[in-house]
C-alpha atoms as a PDB file:
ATOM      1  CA  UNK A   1       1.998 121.426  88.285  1.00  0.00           C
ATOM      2  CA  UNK A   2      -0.311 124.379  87.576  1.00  0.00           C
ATOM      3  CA  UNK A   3       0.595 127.273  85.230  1.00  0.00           C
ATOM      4  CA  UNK A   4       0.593 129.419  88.328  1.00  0.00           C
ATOM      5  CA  UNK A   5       3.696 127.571  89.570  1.00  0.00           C
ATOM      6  CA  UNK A   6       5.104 127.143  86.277  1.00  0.00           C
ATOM      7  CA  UNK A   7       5.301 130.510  86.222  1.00  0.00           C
ATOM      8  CA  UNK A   8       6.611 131.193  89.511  1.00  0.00           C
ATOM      9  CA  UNK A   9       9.661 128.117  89.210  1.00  0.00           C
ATOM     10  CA  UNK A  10      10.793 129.946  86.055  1.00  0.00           C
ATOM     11  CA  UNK A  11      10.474 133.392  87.845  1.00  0.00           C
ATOM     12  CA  UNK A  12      12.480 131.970  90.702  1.00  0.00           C
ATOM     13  CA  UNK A  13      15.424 130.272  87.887  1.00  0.00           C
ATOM     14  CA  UNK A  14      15.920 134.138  86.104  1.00  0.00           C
ATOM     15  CA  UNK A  15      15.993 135.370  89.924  1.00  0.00           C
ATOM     16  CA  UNK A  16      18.540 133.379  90.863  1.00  0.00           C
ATOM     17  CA  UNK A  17      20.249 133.055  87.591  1.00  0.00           C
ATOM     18  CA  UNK A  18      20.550 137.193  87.873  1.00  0.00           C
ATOM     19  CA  UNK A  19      22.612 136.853  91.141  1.00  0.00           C
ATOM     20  CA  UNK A  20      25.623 135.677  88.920  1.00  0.00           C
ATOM     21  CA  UNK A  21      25.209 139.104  86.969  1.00  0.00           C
ATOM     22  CA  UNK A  22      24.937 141.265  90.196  1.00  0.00           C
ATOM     23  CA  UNK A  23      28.317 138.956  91.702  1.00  0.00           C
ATOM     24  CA  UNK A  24      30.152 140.414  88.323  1.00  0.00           C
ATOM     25  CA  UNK A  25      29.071 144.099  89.298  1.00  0.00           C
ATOM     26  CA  UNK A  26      29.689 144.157  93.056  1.00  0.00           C
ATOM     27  CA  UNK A  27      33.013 142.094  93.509  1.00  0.00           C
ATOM     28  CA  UNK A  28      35.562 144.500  91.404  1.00  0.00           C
ATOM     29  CA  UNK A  29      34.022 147.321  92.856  1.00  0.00           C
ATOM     30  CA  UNK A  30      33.643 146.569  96.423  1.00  0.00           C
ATOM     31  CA  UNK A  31      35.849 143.351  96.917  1.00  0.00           C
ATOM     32  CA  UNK A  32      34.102 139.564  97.045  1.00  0.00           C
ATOM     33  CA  UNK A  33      34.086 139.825 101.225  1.00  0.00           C
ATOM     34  CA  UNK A  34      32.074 143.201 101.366  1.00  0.00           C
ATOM     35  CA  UNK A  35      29.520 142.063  98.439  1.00  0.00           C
ATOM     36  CA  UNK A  36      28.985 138.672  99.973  1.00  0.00           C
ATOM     37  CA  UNK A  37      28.286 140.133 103.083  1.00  0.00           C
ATOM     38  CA  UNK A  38      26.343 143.578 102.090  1.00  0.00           C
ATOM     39  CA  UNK A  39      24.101 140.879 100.324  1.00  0.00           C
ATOM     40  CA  UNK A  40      23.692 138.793 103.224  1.00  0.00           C
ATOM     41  CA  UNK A  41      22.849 141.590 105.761  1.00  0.00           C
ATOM     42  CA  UNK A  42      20.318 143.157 103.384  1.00  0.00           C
ATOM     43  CA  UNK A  43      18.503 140.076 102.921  1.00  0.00           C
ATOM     44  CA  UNK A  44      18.635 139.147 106.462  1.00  0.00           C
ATOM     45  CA  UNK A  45      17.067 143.104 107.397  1.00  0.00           C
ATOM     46  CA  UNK A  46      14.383 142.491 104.591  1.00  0.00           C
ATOM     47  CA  UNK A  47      13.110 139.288 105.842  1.00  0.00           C
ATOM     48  CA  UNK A  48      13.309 140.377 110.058  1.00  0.00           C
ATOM     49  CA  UNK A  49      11.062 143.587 108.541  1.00  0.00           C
ATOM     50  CA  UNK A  50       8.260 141.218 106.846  1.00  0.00           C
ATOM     51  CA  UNK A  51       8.504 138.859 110.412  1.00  0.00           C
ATOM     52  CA  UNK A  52       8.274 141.959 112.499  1.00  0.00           C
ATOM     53  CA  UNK A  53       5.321 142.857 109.640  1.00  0.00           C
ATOM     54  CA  UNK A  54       3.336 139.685 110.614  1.00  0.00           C
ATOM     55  CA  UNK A  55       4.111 140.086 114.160  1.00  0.00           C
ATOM     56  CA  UNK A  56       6.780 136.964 114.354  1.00  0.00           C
ATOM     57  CA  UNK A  57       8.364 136.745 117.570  1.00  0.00           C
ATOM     58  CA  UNK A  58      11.265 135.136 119.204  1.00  0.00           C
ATOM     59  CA  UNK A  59      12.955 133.998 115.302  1.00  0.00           C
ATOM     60  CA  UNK A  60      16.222 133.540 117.169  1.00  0.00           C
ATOM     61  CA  UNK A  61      15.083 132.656 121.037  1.00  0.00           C
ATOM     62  CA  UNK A  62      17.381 128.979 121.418  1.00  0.00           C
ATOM     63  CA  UNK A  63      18.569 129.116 117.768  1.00  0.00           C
ATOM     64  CA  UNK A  64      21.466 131.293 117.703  1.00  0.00           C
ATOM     65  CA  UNK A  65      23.860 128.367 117.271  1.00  0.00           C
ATOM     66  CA  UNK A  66      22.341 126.367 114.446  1.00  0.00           C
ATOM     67  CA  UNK A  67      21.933 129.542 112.470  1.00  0.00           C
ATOM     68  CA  UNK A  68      25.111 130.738 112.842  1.00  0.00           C
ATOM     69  CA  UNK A  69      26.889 127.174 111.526  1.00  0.00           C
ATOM     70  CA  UNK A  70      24.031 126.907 109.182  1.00  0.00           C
ATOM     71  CA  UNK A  71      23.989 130.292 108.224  1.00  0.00           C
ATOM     72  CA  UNK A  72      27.774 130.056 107.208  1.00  0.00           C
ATOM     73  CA  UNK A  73      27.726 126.803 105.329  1.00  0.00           C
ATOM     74  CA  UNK A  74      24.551 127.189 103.573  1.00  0.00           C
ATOM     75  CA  UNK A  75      25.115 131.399 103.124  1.00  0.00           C
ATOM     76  CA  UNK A  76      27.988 132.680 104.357  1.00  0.00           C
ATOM     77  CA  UNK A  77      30.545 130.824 102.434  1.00  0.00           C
ATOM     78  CA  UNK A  78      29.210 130.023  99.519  1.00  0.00           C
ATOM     79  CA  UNK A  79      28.233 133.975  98.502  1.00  0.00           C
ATOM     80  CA  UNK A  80      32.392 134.619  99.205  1.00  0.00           C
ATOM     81  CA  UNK A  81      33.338 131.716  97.255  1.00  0.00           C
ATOM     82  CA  UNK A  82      31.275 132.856  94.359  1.00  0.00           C
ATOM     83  CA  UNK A  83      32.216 136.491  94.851  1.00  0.00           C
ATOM     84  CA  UNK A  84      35.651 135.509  95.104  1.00  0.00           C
ATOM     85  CA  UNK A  85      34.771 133.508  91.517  1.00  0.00           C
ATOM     86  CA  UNK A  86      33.177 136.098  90.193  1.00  0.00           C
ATOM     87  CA  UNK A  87      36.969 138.388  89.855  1.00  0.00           C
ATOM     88  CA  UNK A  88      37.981 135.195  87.855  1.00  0.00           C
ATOM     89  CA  UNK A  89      35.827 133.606  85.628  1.00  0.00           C
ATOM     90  CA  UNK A  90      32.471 134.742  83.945  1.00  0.00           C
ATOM     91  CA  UNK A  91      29.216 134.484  85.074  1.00  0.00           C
ATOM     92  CA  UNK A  92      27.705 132.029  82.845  1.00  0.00           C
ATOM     93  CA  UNK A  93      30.302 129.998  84.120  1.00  0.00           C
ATOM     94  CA  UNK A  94      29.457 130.334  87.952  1.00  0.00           C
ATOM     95  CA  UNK A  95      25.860 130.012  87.266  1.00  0.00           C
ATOM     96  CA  UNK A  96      26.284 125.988  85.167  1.00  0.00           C
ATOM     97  CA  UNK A  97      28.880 125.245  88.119  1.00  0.00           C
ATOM     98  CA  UNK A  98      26.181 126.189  90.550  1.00  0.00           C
ATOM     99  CA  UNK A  99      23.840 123.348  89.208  1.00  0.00           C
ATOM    100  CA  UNK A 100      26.487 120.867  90.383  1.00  0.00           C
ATOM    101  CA  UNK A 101      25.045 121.510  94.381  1.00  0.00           C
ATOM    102  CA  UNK A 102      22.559 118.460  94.034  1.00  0.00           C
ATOM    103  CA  UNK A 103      25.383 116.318  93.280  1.00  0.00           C
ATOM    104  CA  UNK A 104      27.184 117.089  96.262  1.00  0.00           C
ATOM    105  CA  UNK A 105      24.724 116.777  97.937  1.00  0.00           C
ATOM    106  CA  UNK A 106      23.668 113.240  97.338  1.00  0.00           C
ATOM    107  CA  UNK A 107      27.370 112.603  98.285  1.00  0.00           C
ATOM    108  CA  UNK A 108      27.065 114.420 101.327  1.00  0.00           C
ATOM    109  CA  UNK A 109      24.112 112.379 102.062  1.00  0.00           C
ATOM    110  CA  UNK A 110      25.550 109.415 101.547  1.00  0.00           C
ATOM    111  CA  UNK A 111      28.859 109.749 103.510  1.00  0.00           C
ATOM    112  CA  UNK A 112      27.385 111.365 106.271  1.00  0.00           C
ATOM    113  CA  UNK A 113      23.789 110.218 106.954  1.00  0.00           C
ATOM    114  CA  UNK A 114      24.025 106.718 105.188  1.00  0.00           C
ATOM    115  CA  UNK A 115      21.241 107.589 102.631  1.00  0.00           C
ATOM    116  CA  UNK A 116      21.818 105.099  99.724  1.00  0.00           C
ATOM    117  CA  UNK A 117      24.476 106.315  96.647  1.00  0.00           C
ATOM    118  CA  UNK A 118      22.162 104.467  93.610  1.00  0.00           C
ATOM    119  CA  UNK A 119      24.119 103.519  90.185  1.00  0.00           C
ATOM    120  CA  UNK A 120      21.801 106.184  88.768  1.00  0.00           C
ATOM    121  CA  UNK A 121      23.129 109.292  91.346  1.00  0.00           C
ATOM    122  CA  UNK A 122      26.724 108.121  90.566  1.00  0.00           C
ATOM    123  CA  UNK A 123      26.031 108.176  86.346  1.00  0.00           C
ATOM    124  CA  UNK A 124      24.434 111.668  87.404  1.00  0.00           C
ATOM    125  CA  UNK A 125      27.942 112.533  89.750  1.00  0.00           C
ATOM    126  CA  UNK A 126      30.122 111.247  87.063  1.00  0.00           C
ATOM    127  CA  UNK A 127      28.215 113.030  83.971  1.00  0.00           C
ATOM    128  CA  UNK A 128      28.373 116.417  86.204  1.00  0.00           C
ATOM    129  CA  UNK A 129      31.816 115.968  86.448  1.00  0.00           C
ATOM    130  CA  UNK A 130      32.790 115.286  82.968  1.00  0.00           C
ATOM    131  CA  UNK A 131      30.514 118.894  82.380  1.00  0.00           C
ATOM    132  CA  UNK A 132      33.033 120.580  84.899  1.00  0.00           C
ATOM    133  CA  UNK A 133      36.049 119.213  83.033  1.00  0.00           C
ATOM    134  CA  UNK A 134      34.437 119.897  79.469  1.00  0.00           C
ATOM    135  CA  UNK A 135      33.389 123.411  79.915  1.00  0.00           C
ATOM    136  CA  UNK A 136      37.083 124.402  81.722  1.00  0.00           C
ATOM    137  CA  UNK A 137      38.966 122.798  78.503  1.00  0.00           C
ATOM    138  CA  UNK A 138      36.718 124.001  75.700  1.00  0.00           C
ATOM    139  CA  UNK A 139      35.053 127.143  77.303  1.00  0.00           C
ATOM    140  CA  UNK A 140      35.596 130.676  75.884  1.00  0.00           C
ATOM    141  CA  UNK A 141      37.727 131.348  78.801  1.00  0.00           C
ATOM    142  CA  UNK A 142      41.954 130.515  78.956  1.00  0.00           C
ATOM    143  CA  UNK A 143      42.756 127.807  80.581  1.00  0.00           C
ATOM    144  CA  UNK A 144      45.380 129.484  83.587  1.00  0.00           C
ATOM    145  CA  UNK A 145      45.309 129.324  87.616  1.00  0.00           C
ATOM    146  CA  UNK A 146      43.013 131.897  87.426  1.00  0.00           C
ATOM    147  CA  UNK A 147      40.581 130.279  85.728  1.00  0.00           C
ATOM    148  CA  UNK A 148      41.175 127.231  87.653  1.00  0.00           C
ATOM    149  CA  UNK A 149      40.721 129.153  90.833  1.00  0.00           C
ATOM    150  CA  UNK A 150      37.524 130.454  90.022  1.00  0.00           C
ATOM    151  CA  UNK A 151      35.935 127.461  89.026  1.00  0.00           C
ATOM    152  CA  UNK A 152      37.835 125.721  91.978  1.00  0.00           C
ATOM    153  CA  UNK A 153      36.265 128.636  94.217  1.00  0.00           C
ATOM    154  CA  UNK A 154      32.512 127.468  92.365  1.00  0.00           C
ATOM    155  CA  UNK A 155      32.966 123.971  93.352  1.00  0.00           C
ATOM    156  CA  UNK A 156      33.535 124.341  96.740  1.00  0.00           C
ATOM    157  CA  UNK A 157      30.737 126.304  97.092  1.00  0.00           C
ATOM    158  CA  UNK A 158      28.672 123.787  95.602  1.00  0.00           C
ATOM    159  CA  UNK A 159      30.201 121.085  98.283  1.00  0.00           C
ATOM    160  CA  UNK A 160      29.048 123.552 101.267  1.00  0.00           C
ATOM    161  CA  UNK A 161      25.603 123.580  99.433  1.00  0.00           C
ATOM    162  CA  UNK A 162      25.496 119.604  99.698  1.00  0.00           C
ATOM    163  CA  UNK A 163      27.255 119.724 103.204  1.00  0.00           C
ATOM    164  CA  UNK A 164      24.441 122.192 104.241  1.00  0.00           C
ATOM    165  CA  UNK A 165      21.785 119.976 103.205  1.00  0.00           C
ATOM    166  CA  UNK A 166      22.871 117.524 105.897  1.00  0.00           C
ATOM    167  CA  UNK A 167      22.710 120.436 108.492  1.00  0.00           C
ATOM    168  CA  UNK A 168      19.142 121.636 107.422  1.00  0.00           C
ATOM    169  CA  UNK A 169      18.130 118.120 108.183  1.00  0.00           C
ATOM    170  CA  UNK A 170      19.275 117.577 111.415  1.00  0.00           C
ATOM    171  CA  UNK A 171      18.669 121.396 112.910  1.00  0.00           C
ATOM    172  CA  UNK A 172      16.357 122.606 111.444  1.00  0.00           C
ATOM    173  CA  UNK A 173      13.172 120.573 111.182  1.00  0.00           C
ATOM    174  CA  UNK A 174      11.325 122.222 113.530  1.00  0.00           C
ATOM    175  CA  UNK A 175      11.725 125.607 112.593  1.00  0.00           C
ATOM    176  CA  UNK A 176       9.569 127.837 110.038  1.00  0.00           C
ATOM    177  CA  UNK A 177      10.943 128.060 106.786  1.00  0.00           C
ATOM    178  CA  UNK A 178      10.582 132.230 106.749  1.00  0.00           C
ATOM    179  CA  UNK A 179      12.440 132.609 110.634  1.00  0.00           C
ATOM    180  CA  UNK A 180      15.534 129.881 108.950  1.00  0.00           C
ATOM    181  CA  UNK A 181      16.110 131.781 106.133  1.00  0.00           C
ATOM    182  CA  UNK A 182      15.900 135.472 107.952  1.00  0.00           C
ATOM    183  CA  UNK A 183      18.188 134.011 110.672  1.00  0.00           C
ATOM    184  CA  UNK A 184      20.684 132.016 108.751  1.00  0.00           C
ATOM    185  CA  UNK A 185      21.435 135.200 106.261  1.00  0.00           C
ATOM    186  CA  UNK A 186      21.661 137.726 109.692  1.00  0.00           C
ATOM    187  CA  UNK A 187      23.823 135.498 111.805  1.00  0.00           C
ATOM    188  CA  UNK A 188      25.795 134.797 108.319  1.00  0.00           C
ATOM    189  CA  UNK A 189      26.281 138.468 107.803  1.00  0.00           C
ATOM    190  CA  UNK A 190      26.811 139.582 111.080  1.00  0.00           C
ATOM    191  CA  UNK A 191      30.175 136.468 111.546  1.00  0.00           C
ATOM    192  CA  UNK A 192      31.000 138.133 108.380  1.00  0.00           C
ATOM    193  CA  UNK A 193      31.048 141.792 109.126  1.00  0.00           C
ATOM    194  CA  UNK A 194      34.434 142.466 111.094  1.00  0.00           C
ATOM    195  CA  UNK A 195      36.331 140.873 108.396  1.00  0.00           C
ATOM    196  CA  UNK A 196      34.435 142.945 105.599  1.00  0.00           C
ATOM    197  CA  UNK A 197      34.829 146.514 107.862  1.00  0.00           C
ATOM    198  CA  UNK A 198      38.957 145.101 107.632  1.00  0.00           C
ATOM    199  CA  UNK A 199      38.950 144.741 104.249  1.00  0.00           C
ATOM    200  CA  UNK A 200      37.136 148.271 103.756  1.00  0.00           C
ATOM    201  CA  UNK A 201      40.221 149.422 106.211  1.00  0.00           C
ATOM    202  CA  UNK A 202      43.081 147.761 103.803  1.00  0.00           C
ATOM    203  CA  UNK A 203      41.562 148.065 100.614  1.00  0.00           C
ATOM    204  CA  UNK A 204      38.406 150.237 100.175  1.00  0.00           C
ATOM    205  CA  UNK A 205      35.943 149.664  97.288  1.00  0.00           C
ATOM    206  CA  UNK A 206      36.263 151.434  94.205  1.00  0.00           C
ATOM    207  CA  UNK A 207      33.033 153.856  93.478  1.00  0.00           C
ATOM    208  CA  UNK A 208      30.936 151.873  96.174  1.00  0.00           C
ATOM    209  CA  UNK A 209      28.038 154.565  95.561  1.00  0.00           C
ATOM    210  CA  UNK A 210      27.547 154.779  91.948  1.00  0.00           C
ATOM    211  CA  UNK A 211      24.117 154.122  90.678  1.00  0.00           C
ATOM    212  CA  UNK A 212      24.809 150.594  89.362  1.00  0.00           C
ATOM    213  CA  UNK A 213      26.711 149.298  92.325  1.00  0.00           C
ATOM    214  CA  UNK A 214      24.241 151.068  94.680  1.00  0.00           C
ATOM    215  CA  UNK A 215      21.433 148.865  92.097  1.00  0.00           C
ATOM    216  CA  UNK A 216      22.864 145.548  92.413  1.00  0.00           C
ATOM    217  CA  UNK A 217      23.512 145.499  95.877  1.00  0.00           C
ATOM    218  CA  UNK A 218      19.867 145.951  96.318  1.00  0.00           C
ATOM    219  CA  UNK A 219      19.014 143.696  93.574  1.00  0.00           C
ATOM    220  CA  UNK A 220      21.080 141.120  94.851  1.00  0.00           C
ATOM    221  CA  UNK A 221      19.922 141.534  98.369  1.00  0.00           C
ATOM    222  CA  UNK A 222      16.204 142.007  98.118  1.00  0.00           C
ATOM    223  CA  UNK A 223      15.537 139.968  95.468  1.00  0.00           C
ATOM    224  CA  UNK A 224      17.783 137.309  94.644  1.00  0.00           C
ATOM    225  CA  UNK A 225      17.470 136.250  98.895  1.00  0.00           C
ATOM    226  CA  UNK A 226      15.018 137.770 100.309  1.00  0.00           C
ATOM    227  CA  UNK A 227      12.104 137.619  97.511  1.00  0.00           C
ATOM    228  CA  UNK A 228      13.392 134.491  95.955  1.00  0.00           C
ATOM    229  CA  UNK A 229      13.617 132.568  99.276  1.00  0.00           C
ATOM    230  CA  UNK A 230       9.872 133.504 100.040  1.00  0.00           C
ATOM    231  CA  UNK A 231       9.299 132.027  96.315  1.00  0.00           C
ATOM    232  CA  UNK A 232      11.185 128.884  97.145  1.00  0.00           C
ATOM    233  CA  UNK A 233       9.196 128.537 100.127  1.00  0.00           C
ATOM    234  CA  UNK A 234       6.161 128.995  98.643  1.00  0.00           C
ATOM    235  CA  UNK A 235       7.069 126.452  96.121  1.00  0.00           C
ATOM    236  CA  UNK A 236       8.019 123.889  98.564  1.00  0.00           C
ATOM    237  CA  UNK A 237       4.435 124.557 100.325  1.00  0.00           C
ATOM    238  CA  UNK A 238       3.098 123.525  97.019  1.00  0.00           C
ATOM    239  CA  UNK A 239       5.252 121.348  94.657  1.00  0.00           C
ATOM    240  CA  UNK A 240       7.356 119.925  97.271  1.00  0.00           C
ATOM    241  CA  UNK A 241      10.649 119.797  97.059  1.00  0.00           C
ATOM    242  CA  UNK A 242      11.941 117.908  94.598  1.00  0.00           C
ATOM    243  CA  UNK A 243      10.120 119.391  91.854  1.00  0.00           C
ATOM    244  CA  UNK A 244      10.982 122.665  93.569  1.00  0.00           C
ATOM    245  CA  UNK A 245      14.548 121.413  92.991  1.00  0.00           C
ATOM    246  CA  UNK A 246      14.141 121.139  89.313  1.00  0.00           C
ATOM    247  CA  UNK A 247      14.866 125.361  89.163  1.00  0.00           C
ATOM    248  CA  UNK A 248      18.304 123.764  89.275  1.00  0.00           C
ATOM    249  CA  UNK A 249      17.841 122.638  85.812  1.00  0.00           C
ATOM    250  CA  UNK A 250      16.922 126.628  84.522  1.00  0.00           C
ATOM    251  CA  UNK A 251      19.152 128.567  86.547  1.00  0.00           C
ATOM    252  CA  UNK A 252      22.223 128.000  83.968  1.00  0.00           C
ATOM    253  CA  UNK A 253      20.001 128.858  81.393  1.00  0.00           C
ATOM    254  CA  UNK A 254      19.336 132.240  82.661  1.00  0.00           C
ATOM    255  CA  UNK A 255      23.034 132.751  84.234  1.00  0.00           C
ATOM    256  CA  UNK A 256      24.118 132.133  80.734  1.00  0.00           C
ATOM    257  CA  UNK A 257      21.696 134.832  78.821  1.00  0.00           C
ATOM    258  CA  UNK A 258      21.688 137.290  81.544  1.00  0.00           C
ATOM    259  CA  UNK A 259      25.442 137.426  81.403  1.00  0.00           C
ATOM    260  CA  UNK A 260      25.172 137.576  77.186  1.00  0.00           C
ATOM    261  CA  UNK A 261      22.935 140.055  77.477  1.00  0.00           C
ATOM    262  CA  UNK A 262      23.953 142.321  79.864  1.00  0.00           C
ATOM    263  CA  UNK A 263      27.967 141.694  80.499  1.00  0.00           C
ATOM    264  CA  UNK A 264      28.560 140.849  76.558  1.00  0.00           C
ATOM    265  CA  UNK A 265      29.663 137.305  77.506  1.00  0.00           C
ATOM    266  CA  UNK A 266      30.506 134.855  74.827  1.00  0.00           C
ATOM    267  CA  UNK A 267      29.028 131.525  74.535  1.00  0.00           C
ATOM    268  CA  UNK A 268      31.637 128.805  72.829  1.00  0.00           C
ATOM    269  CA  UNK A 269      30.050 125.666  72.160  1.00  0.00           C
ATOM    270  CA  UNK A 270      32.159 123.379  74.450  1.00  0.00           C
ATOM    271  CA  UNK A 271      30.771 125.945  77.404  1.00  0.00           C
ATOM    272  CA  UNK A 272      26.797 125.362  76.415  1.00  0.00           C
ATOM    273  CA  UNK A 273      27.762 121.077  75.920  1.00  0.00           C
ATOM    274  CA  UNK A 274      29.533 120.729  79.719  1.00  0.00           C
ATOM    275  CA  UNK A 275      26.504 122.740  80.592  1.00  0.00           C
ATOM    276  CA  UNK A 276      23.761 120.358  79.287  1.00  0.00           C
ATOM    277  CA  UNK A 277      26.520 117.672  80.459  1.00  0.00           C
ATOM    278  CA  UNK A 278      26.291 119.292  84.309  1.00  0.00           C
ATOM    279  CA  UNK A 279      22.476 119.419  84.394  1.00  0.00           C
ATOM    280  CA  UNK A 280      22.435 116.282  82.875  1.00  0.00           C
ATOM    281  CA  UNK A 281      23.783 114.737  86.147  1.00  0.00           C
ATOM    282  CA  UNK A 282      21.607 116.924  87.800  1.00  0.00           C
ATOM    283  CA  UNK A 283      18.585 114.978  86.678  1.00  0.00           C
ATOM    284  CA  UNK A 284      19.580 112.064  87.291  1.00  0.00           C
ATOM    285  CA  UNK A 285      20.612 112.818  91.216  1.00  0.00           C
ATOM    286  CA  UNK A 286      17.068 114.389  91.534  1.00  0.00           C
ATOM    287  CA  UNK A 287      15.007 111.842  89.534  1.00  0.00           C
END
């Protein structure tokens, strides 16, 4: 690995480990169904502009379908489960449960394409796990149903992650990586919208247009999908992707001092062991 792509796998982690900072901004304000989709639709515009840029054609000509059920697995649900997470727990927490998506995934590979479950990926499932149940108990957080349903909310996101995985396998080998990504967020966004235009209806945001809102919905839209999936890309072009895959590894490291830094979030030391616990597992499914 050269230092140039050192240097762009760490960028990517403190990208993506921002996302759970902007998540704790946007969903009081505007509700978890309007900032998982303003994020979607943003990222979605920013990537058709740089394809219409390079003079891309015909990103959706035949594909409407698979981006629309990959779009919502991989995109679509996930960002409102972790919006949805973000009203409950804090966003160190979201970002360490986030690391468990390689773990489902190596289940989801197993149970539905028939790739082999190794003793090694199950010590890596199990360890992940025991992180989960570690960092709920001992974590600076109360233990309550609120709690539980925010983590509950992480960890299904995490399964649609693995689930996805199977998806992008069997749709979407023959499409560029830049027209998957551009597609998946729009037709995630755009299955999204009537319900978020509803929930504006029933229950509007609160200060939608204030300077920091207005900030992190671009932050979160530009770069933390649209910039950091032409990163990921790039690193896939040249690491391939299981080293891409070990950003896994960093993104709770950044989740957890962006959210200290910025949001004032405590750090208990049962929280940082189920962490090293969760990417513990983590190595071990990628090794």
């Amino acid at each position: 690995m050269t230092s140039v792509d050192l240097a762009r796998l760490v960028l990517l982690a403190a990208i993506w480990g921002s996302s759970f900072l902007f998540m704790r901004i946007l969903s009081p304000a505007l509700g978890p169904v309007i900032g998982a989709d303003v994020r979607l639709l943003i990222a979605g515009l920013v990537l058709g502009i740089i394809l219409a840029m390079r003079g891309d054609q015909g990103v959706y000509r035949g594909r409407a379908r698979a981006y629309s059920i990959v779009g919502m697995v991989n995109s679509g649900l996930p960002f409102l489960l972790f919006s949805y997470a973000a009203l409950k727990i804090p966003a160190s927490y979201s970002s360490v449960l986030n690391a468990l998506a390689p773990l489902f995934g190596a289940l989801c590979l197993w149970r539905l394409d028939g790739e082999p479950l190794s003793r090694r990926k199950m010590a890596g499932i199990a360890l992940g796990i025991a992180g989960v149940a570690l960092m709920s108990r001992l974590g600076p957080v109360p233990m309550n149903i609120a709690t539980l349903s925010g983590i509950g909310a992480c960890v299904v996101a995490t399964v649609c992650y693995g689930w996805a995985g199977v998806l992008i396998r069997r749709r979407a080998k023959a499409i560029p990586s830049l027209h998957f990504a551009m597609g998946t967020q729009l037709a995630a966004g755009l299955l999204i919208l009537p319900f978020a235009l509803i929930n504006g209806v029933v229950a509007p945001p609160i200060d939608p247009y204030s300077p920091v809102v207005v900030g992190s919905a671009i932050a979160i839209g530009v770069l933390c999908s649209a910039v950091a999936y032409m990163l990921y890309f790039r690193l896939m072009a040249s690491l391939g992707p299981t080293r891409t895959l070990s950003v896994t590894f960093i993104i709770p490291v950044f989740g957890i001092l962006w959210a200290a830094l910025f949001l004032g979030e405590s750090i208990a030391p049962g929280m940082l062991v189920g962490a090293l616990l969760v990417v513990a597992g983590t190595v071990l499914v990628l090794r």
